[in-house]
C-alpha atoms as a PDB file:
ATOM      1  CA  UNK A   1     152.979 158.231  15.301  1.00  0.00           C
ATOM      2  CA  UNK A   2     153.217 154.444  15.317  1.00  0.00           C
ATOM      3  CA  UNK A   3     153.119 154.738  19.284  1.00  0.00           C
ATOM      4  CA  UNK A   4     149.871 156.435  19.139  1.00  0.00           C
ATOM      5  CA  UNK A   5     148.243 154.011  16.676  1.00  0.00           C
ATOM      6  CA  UNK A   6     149.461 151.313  19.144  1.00  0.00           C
ATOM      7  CA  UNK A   7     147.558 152.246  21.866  1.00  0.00           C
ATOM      8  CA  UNK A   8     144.470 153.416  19.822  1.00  0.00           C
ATOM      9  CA  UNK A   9     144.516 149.552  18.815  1.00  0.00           C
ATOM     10  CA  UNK A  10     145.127 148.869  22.733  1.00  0.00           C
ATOM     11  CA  UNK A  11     142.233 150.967  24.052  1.00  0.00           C
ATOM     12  CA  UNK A  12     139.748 149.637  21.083  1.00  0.00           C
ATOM     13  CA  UNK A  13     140.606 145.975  22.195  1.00  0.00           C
ATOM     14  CA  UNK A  14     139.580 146.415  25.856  1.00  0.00           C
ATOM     15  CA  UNK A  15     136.349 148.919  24.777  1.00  0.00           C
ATOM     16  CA  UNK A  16     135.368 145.587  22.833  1.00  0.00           C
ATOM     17  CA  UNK A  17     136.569 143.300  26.042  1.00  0.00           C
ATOM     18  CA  UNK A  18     134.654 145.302  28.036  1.00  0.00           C
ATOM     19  CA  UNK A  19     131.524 145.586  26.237  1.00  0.00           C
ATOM     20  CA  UNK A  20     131.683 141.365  25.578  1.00  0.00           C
ATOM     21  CA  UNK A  21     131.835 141.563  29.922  1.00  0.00           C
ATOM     22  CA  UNK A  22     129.261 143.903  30.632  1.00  0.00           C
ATOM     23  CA  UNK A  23     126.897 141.446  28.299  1.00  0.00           C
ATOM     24  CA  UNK A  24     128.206 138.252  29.813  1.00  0.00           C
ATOM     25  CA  UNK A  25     126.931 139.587  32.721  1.00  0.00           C
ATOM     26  CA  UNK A  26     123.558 140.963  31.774  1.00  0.00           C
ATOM     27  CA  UNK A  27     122.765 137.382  30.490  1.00  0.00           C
ATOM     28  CA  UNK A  28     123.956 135.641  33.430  1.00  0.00           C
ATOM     29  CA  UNK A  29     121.890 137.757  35.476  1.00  0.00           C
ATOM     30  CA  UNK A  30     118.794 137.164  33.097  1.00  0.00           C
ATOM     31  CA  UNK A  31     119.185 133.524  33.280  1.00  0.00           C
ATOM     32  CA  UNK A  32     119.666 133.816  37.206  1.00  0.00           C
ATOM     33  CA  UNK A  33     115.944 135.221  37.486  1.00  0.00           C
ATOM     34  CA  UNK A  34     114.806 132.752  34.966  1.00  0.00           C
ATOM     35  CA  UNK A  35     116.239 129.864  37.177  1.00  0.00           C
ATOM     36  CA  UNK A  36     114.363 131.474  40.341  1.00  0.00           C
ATOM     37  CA  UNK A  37     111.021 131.861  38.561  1.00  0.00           C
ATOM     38  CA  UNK A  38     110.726 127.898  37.583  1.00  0.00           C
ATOM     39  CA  UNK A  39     111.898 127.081  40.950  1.00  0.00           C
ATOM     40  CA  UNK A  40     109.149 129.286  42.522  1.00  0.00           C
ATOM     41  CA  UNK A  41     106.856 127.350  40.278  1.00  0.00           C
ATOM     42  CA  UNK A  42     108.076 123.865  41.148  1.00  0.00           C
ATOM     43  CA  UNK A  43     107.917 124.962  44.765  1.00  0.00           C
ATOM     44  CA  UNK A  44     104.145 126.148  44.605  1.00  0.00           C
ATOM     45  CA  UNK A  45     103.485 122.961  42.387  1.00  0.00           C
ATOM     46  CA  UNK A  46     104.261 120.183  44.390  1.00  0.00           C
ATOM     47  CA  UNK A  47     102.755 122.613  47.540  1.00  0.00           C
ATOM     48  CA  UNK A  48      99.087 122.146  45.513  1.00  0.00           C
ATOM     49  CA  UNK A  49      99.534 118.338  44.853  1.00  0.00           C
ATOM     50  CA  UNK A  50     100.380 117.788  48.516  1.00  0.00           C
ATOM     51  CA  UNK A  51      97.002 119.218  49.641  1.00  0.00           C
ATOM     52  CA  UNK A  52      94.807 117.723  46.959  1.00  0.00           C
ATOM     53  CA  UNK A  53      96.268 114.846  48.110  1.00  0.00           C
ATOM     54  CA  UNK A  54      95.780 115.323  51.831  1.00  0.00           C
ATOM     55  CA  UNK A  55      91.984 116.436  51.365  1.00  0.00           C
ATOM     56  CA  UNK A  56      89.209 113.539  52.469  1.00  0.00           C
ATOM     57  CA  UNK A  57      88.013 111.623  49.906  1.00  0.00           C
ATOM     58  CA  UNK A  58      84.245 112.255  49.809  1.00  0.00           C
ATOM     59  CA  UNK A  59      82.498 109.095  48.602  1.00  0.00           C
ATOM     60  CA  UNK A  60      79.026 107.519  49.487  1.00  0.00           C
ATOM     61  CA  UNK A  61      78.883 103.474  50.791  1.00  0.00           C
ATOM     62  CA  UNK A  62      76.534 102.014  48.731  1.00  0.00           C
ATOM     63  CA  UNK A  63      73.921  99.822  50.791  1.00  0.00           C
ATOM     64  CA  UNK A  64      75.847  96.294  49.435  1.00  0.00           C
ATOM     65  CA  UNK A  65      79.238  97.653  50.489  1.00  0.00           C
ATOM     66  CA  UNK A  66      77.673  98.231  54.382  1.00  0.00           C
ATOM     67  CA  UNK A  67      76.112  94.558  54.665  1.00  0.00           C
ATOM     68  CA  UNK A  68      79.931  93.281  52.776  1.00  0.00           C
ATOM     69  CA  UNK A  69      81.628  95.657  55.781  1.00  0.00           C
ATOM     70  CA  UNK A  70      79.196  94.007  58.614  1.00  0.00           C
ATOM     71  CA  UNK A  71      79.544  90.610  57.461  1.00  0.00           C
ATOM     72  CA  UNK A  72      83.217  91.038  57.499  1.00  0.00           C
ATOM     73  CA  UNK A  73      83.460  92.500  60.960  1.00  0.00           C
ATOM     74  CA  UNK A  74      81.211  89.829  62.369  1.00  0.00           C
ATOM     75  CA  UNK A  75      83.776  87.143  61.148  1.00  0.00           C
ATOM     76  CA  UNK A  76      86.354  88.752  62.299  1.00  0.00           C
ATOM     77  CA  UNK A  77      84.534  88.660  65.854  1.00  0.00           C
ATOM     78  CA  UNK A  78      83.881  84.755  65.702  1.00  0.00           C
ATOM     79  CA  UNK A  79      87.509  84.089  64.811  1.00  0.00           C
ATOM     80  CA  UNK A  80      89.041  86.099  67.734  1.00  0.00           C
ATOM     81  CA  UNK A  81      88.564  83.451  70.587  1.00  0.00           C
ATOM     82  CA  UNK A  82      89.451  83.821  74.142  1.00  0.00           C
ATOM     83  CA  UNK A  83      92.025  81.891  75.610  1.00  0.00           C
ATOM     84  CA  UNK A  84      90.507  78.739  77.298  1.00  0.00           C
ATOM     85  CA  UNK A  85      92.104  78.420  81.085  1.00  0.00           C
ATOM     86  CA  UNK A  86      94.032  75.134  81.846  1.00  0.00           C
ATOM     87  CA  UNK A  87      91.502  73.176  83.905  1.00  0.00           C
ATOM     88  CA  UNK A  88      92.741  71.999  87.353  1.00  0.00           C
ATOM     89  CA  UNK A  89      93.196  68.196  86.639  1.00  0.00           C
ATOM     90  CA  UNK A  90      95.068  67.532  90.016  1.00  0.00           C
ATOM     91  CA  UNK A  91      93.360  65.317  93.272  1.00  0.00           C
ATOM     92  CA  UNK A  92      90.895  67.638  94.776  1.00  0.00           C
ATOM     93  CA  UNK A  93      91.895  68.759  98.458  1.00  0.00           C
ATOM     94  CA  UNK A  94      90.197  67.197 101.162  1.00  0.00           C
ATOM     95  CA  UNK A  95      91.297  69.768 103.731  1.00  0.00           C
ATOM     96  CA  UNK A  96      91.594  73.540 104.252  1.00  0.00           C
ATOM     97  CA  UNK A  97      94.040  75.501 106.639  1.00  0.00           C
ATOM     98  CA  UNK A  98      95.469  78.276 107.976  1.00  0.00           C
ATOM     99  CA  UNK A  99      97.859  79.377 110.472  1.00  0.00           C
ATOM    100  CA  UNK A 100      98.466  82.366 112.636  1.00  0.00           C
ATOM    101  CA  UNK A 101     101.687  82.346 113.402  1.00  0.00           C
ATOM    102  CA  UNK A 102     103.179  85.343 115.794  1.00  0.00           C
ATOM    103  CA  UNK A 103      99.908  86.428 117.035  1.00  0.00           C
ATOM    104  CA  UNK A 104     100.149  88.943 119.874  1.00  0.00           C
ATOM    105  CA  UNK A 105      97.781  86.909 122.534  1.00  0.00           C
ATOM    106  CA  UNK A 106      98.345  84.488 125.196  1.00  0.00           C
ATOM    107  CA  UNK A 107      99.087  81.045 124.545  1.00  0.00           C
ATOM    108  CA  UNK A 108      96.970  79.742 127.918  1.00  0.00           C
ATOM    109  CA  UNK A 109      93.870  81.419 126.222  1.00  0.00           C
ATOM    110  CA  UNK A 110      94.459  80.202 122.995  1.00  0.00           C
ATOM    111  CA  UNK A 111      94.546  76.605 124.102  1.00  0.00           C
ATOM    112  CA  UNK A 112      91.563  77.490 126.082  1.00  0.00           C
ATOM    113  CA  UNK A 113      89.600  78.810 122.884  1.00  0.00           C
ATOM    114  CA  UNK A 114      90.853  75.445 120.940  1.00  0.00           C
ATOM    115  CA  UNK A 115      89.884  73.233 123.383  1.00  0.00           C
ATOM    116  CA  UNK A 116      86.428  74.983 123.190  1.00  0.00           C
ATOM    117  CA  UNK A 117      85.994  75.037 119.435  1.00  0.00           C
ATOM    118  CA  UNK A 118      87.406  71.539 118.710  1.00  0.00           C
ATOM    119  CA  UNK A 119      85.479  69.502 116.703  1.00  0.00           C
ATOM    120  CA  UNK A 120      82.704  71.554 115.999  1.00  0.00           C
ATOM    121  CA  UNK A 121      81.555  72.737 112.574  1.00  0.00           C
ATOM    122  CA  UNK A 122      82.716  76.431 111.527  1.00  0.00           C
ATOM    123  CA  UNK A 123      79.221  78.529 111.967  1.00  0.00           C
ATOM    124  CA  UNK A 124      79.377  77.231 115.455  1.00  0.00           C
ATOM    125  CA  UNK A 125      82.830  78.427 115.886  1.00  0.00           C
ATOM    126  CA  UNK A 126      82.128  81.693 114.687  1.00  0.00           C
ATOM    127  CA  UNK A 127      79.208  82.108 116.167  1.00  0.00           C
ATOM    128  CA  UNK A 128      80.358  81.204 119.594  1.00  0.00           C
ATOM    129  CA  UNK A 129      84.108  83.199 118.866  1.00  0.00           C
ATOM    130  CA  UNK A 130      81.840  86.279 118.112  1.00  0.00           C
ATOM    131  CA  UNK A 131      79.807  85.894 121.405  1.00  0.00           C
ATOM    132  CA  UNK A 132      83.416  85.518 123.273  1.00  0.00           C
ATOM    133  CA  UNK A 133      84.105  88.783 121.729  1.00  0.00           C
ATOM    134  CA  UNK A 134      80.871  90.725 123.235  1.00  0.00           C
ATOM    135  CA  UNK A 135      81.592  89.270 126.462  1.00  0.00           C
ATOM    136  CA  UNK A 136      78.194  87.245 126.341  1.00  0.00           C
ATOM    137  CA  UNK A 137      79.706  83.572 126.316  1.00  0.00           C
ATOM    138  CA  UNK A 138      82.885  83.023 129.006  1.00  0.00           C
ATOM    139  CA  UNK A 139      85.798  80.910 128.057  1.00  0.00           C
ATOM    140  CA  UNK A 140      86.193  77.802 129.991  1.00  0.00           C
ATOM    141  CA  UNK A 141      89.709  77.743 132.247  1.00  0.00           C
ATOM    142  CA  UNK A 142      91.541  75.934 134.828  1.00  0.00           C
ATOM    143  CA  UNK A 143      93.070  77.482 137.848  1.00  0.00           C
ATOM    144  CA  UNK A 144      92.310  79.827 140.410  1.00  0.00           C
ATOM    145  CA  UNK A 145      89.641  81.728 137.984  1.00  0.00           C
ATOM    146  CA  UNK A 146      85.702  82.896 139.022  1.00  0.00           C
ATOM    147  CA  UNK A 147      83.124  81.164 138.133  1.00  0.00           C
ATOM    148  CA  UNK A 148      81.205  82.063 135.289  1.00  0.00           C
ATOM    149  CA  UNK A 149      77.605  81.347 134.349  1.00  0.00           C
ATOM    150  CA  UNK A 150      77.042  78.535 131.892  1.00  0.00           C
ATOM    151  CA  UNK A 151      77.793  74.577 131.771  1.00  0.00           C
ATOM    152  CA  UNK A 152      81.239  75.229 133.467  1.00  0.00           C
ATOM    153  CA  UNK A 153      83.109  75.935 136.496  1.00  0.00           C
ATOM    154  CA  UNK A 154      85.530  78.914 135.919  1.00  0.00           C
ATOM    155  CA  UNK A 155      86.363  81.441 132.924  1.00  0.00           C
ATOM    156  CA  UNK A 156      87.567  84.141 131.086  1.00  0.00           C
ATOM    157  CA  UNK A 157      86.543  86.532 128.779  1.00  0.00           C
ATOM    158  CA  UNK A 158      89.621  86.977 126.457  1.00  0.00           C
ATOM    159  CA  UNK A 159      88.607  89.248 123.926  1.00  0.00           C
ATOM    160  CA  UNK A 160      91.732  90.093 122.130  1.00  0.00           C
ATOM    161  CA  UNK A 161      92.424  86.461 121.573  1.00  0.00           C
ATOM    162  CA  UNK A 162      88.730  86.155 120.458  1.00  0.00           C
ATOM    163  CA  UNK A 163      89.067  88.754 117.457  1.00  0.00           C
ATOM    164  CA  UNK A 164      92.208  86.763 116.406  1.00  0.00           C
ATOM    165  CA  UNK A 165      90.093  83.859 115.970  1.00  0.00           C
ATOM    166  CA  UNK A 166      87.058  85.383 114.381  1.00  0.00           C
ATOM    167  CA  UNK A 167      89.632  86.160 111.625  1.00  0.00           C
ATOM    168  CA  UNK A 168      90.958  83.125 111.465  1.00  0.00           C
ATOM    169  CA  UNK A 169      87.876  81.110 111.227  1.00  0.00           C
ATOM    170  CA  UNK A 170      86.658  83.829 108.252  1.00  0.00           C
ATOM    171  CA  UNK A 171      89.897  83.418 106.317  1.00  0.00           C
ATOM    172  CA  UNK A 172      89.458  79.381 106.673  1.00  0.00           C
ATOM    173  CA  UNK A 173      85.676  79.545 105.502  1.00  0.00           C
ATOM    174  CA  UNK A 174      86.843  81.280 102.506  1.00  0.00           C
ATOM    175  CA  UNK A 175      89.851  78.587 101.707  1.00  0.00           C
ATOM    176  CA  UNK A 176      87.520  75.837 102.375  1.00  0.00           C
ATOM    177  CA  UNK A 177      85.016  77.472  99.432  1.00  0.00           C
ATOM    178  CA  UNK A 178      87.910  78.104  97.217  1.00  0.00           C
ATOM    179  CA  UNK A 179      88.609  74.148  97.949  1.00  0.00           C
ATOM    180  CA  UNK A 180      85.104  73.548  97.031  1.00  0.00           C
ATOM    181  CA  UNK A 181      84.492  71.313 100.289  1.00  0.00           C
ATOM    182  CA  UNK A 182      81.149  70.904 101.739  1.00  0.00           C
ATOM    183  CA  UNK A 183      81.427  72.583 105.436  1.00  0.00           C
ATOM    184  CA  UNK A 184      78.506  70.534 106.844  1.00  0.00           C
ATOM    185  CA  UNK A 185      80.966  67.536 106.516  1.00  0.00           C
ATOM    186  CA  UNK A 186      83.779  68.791 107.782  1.00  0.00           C
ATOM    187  CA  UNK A 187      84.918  69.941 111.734  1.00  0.00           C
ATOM    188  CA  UNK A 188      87.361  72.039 113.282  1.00  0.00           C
ATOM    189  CA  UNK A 189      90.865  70.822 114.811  1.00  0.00           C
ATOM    190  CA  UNK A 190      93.154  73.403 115.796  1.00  0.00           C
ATOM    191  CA  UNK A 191      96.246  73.337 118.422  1.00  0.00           C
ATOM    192  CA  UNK A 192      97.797  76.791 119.434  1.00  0.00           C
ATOM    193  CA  UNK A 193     102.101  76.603 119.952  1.00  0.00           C
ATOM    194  CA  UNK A 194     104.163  78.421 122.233  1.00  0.00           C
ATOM    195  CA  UNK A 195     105.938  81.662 119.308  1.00  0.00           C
ATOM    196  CA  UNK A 196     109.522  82.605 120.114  1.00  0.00           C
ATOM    197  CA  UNK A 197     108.444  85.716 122.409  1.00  0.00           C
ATOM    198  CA  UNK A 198     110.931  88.807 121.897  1.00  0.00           C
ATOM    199  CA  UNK A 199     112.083  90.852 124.798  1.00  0.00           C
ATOM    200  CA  UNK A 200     110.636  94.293 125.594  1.00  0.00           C
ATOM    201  CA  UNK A 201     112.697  97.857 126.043  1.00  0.00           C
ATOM    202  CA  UNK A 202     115.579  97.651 127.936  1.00  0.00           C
ATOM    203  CA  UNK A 203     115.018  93.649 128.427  1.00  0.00           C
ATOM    204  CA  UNK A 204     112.576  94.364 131.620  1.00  0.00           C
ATOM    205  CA  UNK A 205     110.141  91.595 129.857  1.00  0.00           C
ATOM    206  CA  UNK A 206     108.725  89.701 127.130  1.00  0.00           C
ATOM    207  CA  UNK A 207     105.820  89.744 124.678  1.00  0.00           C
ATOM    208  CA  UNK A 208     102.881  87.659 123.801  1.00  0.00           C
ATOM    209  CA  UNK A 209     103.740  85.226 121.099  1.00  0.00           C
ATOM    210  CA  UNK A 210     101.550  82.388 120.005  1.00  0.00           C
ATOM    211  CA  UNK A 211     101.481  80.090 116.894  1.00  0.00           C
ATOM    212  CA  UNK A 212      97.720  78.951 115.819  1.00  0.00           C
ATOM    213  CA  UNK A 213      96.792  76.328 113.090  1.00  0.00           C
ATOM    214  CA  UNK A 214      92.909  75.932 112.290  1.00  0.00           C
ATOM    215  CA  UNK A 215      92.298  72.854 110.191  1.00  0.00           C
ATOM    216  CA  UNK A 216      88.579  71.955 108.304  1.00  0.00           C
ATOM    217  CA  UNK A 217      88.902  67.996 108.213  1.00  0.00           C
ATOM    218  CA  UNK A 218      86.208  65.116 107.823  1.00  0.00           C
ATOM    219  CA  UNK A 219      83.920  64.143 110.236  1.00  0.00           C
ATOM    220  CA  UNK A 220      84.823  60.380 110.504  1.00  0.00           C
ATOM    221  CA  UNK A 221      88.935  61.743 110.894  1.00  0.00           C
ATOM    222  CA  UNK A 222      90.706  62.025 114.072  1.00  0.00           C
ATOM    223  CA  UNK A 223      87.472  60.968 116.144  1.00  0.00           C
ATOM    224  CA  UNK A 224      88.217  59.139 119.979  1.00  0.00           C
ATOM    225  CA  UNK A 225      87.117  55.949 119.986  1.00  0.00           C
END
């Protein structure tokens, strides 16, 4: 008998035990869906200020606030200056030049076209340089040359060397403006150099090689008395 009332007590105690489970775990699930729920709500809350926040603000510039806004904008114009260039407070160059150095013509020719454009002004160069080129004005040369027609006894008509020149006469019209130099007081002087002339294939001959310096200088300068 006692046995019997033992476990009656025994099975009673874990009925009760498992009834106080069984609501432990009701509640806990209750408060789990609680928790969701006001996170849910937090969630969709901040979502809503984000967006009110993000939307344009909608507001109408009054007609004081537009001139205050121009006025503004026009200062800020005046104040932004541009940078002033560092004039050129040097000595001004009384001369211009350039050099040709390797040119692929004949160094007899080019001392031929020197000797013809020497001490003349630059149009006149050109001019004459661009004639050479058309074959209208010969070249004056020594040697066993025809005769040409013109003030002179025999010549060539080197055009190759003539287009080098053109160039050259162009590129030292341009430095002379950049110089700022007045080109009716100025004349030619130019002197044409033998080039170091490289060997062809196989070493069976040599190119054409010539050095060329055009100079613009004074009219008084360098003059035979």
């Amino acid at each position: 008998m006692e046995e019997n009332k033992q476990e009656q007590k025994i099975e009673k105690k874990i009925a009760v035990d498992v009834a106080k489970t069984e609501e432990k775990v009701e509640e806990h699930k209750i408060t789990q869906k609680q928790a969701d729920k006001e996170i849910k709500q937090e969630v969709n809350e901040d979502i809503k200020e984000k967006t009110e926040t993000n939307k344009p603000v909608s507001h109408k510039i009054s007609s004081d606030e537009e001139n205050s806004l121009s006025e503004k904008s026009d200062i800020d114009k005046k104040e932004i200056k541009k940078p002033i260039k560092p004039e050129h407070t040097g000595p001004k160059k009384t001369e211009a030049v350039v050099n040709g150095k390797n040119l692929p013509i004949s160094t007899k020719k080019a001392i031929a076209i020197c000797n013809l454009i020497r001490n003349k002004s630059i149009d006149k160069a050109t001019s004459i340089m661009e004639q050479a080129e058309k074959m209208k004005i010969a070249v004056p040369m020594t040697g066993e040359i025809p005769h040409r027609k013109g003030k002179m006894m025999s010549g060539r008509y080197p055009v190759k060397a003539s287009k080098h020149f053109v160039l050259l006469l162009k590129s030292l019209r341009s430095n002379a403006l950049m110089n700022e130099l007045e080109l009716e007081k100025y004349k030619i002087f130019c002197k044409a150099n033998v080039a170091p002339r490289p060997y062809r294939r196989f070493g069976k001959g040599r190119f054409k090689r010539t050095h060329v310096e055009l100079k613009l200088i004074p009219l008084g300068k360098g003059s035979k008395k």
